[in-house]
Protein backbone atom coordinates (compact mmCIF):
# COMPACT_ATOMS: atom_id res chain seq x y z
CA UNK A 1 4.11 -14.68 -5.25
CA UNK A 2 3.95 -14.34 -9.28
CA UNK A 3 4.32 -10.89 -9.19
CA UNK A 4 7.15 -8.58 -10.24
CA UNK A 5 7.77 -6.00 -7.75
CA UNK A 6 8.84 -2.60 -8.97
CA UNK A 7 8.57 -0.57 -5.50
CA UNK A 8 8.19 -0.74 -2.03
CA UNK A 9 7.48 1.26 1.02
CA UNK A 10 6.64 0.39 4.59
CA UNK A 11 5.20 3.41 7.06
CA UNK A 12 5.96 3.40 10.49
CA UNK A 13 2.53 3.02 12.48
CA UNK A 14 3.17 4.36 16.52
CA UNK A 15 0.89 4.60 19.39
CA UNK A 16 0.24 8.59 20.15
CA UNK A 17 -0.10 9.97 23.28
CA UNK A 18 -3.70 9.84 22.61
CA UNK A 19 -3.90 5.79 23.04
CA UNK A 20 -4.40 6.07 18.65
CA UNK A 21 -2.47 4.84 16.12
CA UNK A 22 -0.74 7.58 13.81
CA UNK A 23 1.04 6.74 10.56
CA UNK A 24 4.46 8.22 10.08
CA UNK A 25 5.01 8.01 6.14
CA UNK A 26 8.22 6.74 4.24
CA UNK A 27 9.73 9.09 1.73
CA UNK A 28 11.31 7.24 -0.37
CA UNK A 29 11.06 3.27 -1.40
CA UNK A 30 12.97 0.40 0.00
CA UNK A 31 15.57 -0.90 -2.35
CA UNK A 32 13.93 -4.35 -3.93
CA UNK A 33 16.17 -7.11 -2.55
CA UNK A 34 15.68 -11.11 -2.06
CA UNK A 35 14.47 -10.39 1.26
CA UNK A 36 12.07 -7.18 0.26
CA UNK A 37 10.52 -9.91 -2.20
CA UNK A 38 10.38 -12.28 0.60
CA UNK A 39 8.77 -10.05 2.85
CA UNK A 40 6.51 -9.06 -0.01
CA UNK A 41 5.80 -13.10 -0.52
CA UNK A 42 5.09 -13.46 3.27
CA UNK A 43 2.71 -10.74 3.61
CA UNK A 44 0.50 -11.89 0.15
CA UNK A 45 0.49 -15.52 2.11
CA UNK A 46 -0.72 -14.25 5.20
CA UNK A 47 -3.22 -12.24 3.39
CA UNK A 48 -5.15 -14.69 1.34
CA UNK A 49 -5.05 -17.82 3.25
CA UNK A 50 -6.87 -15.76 5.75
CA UNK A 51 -10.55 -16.86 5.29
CA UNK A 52 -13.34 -14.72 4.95
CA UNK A 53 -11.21 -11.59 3.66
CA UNK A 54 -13.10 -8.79 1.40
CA UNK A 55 -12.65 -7.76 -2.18
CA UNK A 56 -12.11 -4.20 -2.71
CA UNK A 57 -13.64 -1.83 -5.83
CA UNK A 58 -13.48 1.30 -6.81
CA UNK A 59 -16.57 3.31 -6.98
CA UNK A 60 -17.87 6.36 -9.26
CA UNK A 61 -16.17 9.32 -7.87
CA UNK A 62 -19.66 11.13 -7.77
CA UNK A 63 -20.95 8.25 -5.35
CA UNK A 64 -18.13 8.14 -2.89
CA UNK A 65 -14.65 9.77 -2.04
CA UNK A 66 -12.10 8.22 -4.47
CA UNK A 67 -8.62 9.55 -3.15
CA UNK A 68 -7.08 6.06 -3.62
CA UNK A 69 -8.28 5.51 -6.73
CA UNK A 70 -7.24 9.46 -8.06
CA UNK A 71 -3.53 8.92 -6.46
CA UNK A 72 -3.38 5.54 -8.28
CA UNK A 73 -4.40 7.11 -11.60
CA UNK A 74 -1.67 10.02 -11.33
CA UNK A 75 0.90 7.81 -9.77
CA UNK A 76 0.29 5.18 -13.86
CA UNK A 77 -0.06 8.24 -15.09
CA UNK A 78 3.40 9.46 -14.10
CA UNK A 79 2.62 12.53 -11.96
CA UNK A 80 2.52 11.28 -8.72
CA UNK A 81 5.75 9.41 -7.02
CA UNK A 82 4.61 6.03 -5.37
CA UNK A 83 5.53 7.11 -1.95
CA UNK A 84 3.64 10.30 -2.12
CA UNK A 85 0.04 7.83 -3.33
């Protein structure tokens, strides 16, 4: 992977008692280490030699809900922390 990492978080994903999968967030970032970078290298493998994968966009926020794209634009912006995006 070409790409410098500056921060990295992984969320715990458990079962509930409901049979559904519930995300338990991170609150802070992993330190970035040889073996976060591998990890990081693994996972973009995986990813795109996968066939058939999509692209993603962003849309107008009149046409669609654009949370992502908001907490991406505050978190360049400086006034969001990655983990909370």
């Amino acid at each position: 992977m070409s790409a410098l990492i500056h921060h990295f978080v992984v969320h715990r994903l458990i079962l509930n008692k409901e049979d559904k999968i519930q995300a338990i967030p991170r609150d802070n970032c992993l330190a970035v280490t040889p073996e976060i970078e591998l990890l990081a290298h693994q996972i973009n493998h995986s990813f795109n030699s996968k066939p058939g994968k999509g692209v993603g966009h962003f849309v107008d926020s009149d046409d669609a809900d654009s949370a992502f794209a908001d907490g991406l634009k505050a978190f360049l912006d400086k006034k969001k922390r990655v983990v909370s995006f």
